[in-house]
Protein backbone atom coordinates (compact mmCIF):
# COMPACT_ATOMS: atom_id res chain seq x y z
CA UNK A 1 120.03 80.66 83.92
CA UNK A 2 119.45 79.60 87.09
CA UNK A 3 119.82 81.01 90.50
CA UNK A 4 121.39 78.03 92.78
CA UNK A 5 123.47 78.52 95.87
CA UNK A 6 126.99 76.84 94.91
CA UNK A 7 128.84 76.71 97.88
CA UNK A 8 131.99 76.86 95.79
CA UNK A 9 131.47 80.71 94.83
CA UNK A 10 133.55 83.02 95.91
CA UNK A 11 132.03 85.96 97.54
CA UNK A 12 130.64 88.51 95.16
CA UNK A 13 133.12 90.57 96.52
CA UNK A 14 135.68 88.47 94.77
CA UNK A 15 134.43 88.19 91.80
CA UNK A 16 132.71 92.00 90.67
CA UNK A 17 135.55 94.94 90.86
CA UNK A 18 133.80 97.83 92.28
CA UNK A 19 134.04 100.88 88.95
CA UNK A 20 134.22 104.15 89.88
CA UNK A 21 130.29 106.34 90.00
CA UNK A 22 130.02 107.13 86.06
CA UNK A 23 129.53 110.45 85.72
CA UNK A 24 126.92 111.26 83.11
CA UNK A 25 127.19 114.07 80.23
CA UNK A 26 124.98 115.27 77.96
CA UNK A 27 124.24 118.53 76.23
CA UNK A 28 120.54 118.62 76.69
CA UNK A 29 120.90 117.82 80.70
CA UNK A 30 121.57 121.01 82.69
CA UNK A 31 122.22 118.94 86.26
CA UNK A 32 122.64 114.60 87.12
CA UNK A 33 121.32 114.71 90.83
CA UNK A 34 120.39 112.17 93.48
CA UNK A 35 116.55 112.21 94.24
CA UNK A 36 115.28 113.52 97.06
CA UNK A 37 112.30 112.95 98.94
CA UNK A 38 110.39 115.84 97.98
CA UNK A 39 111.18 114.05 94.25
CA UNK A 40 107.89 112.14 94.45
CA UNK A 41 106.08 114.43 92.12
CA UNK A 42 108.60 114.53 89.74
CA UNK A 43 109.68 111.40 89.09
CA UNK A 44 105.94 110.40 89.12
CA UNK A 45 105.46 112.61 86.16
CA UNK A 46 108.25 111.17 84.56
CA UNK A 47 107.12 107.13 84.96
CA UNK A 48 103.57 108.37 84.23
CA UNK A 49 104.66 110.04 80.67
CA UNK A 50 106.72 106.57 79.95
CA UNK A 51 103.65 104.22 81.09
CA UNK A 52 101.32 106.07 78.62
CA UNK A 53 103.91 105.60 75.24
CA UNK A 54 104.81 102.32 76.78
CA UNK A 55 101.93 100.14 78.65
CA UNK A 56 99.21 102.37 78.79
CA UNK A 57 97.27 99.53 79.63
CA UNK A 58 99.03 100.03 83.62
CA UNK A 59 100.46 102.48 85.40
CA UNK A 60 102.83 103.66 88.02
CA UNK A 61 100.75 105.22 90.98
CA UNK A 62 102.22 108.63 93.18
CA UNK A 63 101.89 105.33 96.16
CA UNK A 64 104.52 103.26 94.44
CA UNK A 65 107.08 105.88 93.63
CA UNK A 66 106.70 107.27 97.57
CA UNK A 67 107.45 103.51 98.61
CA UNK A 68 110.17 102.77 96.32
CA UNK A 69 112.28 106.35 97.29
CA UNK A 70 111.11 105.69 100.49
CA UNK A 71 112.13 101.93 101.45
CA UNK A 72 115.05 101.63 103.93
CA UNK A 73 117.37 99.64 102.31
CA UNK A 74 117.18 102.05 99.47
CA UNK A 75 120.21 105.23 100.19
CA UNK A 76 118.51 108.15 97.83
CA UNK A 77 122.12 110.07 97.40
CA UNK A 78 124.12 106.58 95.99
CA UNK A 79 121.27 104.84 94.58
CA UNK A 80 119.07 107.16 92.41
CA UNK A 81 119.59 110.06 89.45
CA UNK A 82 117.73 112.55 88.20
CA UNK A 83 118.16 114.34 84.69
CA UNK A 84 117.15 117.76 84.73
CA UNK A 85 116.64 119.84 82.14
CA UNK A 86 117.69 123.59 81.68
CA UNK A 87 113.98 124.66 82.25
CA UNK A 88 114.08 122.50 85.45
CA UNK A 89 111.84 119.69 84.46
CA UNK A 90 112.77 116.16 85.57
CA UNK A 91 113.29 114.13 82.21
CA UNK A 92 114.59 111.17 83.17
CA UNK A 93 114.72 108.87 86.30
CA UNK A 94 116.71 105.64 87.86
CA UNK A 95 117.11 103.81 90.50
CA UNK A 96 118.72 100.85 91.45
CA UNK A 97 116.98 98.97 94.13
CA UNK A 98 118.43 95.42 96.19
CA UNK A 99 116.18 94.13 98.07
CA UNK A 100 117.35 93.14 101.66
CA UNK A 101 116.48 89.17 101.53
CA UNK A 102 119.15 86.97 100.03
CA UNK A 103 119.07 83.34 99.82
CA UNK A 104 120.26 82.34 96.71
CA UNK A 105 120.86 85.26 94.62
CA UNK A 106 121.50 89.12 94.85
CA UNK A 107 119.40 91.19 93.03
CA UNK A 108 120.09 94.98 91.25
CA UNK A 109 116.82 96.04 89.79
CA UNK A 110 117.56 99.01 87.25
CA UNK A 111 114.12 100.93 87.52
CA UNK A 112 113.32 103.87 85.66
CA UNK A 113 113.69 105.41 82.17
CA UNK A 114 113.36 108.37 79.98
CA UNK A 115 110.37 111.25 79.48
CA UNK A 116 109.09 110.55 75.89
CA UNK A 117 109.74 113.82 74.91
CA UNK A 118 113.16 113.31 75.57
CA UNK A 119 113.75 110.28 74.11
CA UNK A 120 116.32 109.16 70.95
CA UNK A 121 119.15 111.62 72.21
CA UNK A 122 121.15 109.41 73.86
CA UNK A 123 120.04 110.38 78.06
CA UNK A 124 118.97 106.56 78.25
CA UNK A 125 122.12 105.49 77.37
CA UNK A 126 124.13 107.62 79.92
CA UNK A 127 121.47 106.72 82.72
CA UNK A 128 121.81 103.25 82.31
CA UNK A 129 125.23 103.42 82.27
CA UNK A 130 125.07 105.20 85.57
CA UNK A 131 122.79 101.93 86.86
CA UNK A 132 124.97 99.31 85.48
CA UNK A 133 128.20 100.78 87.61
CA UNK A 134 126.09 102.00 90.16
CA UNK A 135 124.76 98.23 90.36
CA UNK A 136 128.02 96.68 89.92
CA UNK A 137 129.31 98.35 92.89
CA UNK A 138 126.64 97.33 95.23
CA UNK A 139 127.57 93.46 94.25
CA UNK A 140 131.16 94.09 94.63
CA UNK A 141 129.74 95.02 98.29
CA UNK A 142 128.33 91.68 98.64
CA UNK A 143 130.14 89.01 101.16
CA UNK A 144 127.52 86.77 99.63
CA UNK A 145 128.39 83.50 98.02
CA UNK A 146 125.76 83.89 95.51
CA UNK A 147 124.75 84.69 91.97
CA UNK A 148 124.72 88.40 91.28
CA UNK A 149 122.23 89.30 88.76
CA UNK A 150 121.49 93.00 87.39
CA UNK A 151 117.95 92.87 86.19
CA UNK A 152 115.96 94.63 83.66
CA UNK A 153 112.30 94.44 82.09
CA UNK A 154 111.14 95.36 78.79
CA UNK A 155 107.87 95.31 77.66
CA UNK A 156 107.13 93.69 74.08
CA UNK A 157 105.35 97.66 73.21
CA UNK A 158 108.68 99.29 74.45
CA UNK A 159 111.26 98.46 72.12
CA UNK A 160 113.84 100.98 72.00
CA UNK A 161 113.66 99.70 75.71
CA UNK A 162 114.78 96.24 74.89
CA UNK A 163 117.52 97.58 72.26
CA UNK A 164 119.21 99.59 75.27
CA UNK A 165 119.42 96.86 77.77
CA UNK A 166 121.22 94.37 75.18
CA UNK A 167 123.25 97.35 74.01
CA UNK A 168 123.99 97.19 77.62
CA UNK A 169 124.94 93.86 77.75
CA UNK A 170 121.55 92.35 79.17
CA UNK A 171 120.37 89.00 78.13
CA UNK A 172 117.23 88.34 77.34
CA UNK A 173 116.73 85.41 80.01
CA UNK A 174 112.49 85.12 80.96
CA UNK A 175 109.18 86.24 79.45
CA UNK A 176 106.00 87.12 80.93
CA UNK A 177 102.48 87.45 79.67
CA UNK A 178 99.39 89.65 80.56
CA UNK A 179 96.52 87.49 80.61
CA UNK A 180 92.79 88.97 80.56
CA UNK A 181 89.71 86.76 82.12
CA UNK A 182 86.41 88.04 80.34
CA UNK A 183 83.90 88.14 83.33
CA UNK A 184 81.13 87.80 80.68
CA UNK A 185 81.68 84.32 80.19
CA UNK A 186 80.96 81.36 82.25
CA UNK A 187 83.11 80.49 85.82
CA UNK A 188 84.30 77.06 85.76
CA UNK A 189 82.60 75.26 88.57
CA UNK A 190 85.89 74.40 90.04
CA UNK A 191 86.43 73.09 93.76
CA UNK A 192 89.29 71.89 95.85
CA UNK A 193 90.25 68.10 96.80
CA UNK A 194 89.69 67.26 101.00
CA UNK A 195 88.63 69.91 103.30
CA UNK A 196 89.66 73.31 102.35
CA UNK A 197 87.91 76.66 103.18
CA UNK A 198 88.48 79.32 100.93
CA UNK A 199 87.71 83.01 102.84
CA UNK A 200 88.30 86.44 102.24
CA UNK A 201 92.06 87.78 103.26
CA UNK A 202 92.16 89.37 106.70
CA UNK A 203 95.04 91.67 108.15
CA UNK A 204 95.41 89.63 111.16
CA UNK A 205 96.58 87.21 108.70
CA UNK A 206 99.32 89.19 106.99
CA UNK A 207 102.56 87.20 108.63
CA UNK A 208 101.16 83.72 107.75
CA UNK A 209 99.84 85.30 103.98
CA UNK A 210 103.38 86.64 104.08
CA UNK A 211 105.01 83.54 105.09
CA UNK A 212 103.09 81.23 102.70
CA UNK A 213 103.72 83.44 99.56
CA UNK A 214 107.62 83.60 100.13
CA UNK A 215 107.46 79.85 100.49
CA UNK A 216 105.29 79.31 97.69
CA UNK A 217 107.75 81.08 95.28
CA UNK A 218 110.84 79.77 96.23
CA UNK A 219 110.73 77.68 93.31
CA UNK A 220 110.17 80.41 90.62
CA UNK A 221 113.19 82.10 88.98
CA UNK A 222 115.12 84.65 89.94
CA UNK A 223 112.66 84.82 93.41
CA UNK A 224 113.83 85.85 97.10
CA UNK A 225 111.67 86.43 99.98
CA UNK A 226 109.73 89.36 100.57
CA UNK A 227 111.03 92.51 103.11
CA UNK A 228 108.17 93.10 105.19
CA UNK A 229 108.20 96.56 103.82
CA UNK A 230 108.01 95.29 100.51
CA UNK A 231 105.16 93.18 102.02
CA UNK A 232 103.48 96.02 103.62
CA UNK A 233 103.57 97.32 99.99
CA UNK A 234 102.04 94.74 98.33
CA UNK A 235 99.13 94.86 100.58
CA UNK A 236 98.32 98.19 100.85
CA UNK A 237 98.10 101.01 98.20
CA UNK A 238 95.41 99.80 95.19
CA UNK A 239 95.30 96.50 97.47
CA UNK A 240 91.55 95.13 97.81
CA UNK A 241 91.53 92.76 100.83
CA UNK A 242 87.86 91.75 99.60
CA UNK A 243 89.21 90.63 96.50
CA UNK A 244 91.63 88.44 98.70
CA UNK A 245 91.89 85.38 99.45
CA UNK A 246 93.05 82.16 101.46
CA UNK A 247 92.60 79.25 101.54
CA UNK A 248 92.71 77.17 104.44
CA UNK A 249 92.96 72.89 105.38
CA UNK A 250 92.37 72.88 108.98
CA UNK A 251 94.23 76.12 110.65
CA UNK A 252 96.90 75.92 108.17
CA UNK A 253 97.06 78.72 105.22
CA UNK A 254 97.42 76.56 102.25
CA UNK A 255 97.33 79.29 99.58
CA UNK A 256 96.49 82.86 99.03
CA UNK A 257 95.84 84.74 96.22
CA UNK A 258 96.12 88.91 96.27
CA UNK A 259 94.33 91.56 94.22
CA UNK A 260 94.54 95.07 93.45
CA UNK A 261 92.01 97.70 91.88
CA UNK A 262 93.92 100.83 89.96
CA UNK A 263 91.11 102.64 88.49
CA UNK A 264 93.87 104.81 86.67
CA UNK A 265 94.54 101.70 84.56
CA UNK A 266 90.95 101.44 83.22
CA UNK A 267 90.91 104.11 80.75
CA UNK A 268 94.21 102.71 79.26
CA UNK A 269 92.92 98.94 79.79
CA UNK A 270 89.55 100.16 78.11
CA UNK A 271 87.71 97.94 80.14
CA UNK A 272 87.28 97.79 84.42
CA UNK A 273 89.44 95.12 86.05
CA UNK A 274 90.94 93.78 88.89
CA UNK A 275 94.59 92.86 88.86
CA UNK A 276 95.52 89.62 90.73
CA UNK A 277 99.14 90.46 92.00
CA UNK A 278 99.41 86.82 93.50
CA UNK A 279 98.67 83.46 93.54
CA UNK A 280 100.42 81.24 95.89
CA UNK A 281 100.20 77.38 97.31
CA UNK A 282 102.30 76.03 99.40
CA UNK A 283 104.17 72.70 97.97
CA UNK A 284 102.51 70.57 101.15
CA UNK A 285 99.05 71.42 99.60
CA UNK A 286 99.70 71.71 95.52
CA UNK A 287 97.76 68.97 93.51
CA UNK A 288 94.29 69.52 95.18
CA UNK A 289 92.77 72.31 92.99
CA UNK A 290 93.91 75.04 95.40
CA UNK A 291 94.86 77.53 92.88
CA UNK A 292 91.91 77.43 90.18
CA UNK A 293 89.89 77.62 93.38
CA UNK A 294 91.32 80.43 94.53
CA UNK A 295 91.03 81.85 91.00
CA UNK A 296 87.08 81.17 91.03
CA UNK A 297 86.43 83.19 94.29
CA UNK A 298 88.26 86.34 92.60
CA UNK A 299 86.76 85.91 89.40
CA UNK A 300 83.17 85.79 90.83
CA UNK A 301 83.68 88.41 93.04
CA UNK A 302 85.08 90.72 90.80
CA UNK A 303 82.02 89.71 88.58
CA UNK A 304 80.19 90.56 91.63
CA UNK A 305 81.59 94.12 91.57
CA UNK A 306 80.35 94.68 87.60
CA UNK A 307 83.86 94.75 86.47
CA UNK A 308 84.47 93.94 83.52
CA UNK A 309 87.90 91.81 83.29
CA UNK A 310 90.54 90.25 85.73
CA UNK A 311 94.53 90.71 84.87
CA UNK A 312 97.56 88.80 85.96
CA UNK A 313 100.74 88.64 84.71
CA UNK A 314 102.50 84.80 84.05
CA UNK A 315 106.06 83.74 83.84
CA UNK A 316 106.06 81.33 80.81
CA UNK A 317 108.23 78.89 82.16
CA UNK A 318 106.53 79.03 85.43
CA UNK A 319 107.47 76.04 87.14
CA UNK A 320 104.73 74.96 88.94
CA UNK A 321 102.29 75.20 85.27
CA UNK A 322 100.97 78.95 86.04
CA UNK A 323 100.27 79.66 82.27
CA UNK A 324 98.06 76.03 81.89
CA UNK A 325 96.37 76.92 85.10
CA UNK A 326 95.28 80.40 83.74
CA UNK A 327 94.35 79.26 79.81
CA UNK A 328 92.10 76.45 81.91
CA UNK A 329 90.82 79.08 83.61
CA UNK A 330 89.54 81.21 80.55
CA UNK A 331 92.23 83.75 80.48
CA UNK A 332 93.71 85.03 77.40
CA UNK A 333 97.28 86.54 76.69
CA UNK A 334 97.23 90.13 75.54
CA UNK A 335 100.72 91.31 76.15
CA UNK A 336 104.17 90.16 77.18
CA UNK A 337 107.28 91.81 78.65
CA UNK A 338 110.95 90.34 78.71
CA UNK A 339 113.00 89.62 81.82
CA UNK A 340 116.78 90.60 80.78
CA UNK A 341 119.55 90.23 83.04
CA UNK A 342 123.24 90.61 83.24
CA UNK A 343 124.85 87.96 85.11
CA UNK A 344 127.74 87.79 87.50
């Protein structure tokens, strides 16, 4: 599955009829209701409870849910639902979120889930349910002549997860693995080909860093450039800017490579890390040892710091050989998650 521009599509408008907003029932859910923005809490609770039974190992912070119910091109009354209980808890939560840049495919993320405790009752069918219609009529709002993908992810712990989005009608389409870097063995003594600088990221830098990752990944699947809130929310929150860094060939930014710290995660993790959200190298300057550079700086400097482990996440099929970059690199795979989609 691929995500092309064919100039011979019809507009998504033409090809997705718009169902009417399911309505969801269900005996155990006193009210369905739109988040709003004093929701943060709740919902928080909510992904917090699933993270623990379902990747304890990382975990959504209060940050992220304010971002995600707060972005622009996010409209809280048509694009999110809460379950409530009769004792007014919050058990359940979705979203579905497009992100605002479009080049060759549109994008309906179905976010969210089910509290444990109120799992295997059937509320996770009639949520996603909700998404899926809720996401087919934002593509049947497209004038785009592009692919229209709703997307789903399922992580290999969660799989009453899985089972719903293929009861769904989601294809499993991608798979990613967590990779761990034991600090406690030896850095490769790696260095880049020609002139390059590697230095720590700076904020002054954030357009180019911006720039350079969105052109970096235009290759990888299912990819479209950043928002610059979604930008802004990559580098900020658990964001460690000296953890960060680019590398430069002259004044041009060749590559970058973001990190985060969440020390929420450790505990679940069972070990300290850092959590390397990006690597990136533009095509002009792969092939001169950029990237395991780049990976060098952040695994001595998170040595540096006494953690114990770096984490990144890898698509398998990673074009540009991600996963034979990391292995070469000493990192291990620990867990995986599955990419599932349901194509238009």
């Amino acid at each position: 599955m691929t995500s092309t521009v064919d100039a011979s599509l019809p507009p998504l408008r033409d090809r997705v009829s718009a169902p009417p907003t399911y309505r969801p029932q269900h005996a155990e859910v006193a009210e369905w209701r739109p988040a709003r923005a004093d929701d943060v809490d709740a919902v928080h609770t909510v992904l917090r409870a699933m993270d623990g039974a379902d990747h304890p190992n990382y975990l959504t912070t209060r940050e992220e849910v304010e971002e995600e119910l707060g972005y622009s091109f996010v409209d809280l009354q048509a694009d999110t639902l809460l379950a409530v209980a009769p004792d007014g808890r919050v058990v359940a939560a979705g979203i579905v979120l497009e992100p605002p840049r479009q080049e060759t495919l549109v994008r309906e993320f179905m976010n969210g889930g089910v509290h444990p405790d109120a799992r295997g009752r059937g509320i996770g069918r009639e949520l996603l349910a909700w998404q899926r219609t809720r996401g087919e009529q934002k593509l049947a709002a497209s004038d785009k002549r592009l692919p229209g993908w709703l997307v789903g992810y399922a992580d290999r712990r969660a799989e009453d997860r899985r089972r719903l989005l293929q009861a769904g009608g989601f294809e499993a389409v991608r798979y990613f693995q967590t990779m761990e870097r034991d600090l406690a063995v030896p850095i490769p003594d790696v260095s880049p080909t020609g002139e390059v600088r590697i230095e720590p990221y700076r904020p002054e830098l954030a357009d180019v860093v911006h720039a350079v990752r969105d052109d970096a990944f235009r290759d990888h699947w299912g990819s479209q450039p950043l928002s610059d809130e979604q930008f802004t929310a990559l580098t900020t929150g658990t964001f460690v800017a000296a953890l960060s860094f680019v590398a430069l060939v002259d004044d041009d930014v060749a590559g970058v490579l973001l990190t985060d710290v969440s020390e929420e995660d450790w505990p679940g993790q069972g070990f300290s890390s850092s959590y390397v959200s990006t690597v990136a190298v533009t095509r002009q300057y792969r092939g001169r040892r950029i990237a395991p550079t780049l990976l060098r700086a952040v695994l001595e400097a998170s040595a540096a710091r006494g953690l114990d482990k770096v984490v990144l996440d890898v698509d398998t099929d990673n074009p540009t050989g991600a996963l034979g970059l990391y292995t070469g690199m000493g990192f291990v795979t620990t867990q995986s998650e599955t990419g599932m989609v349901r194509a238009y």
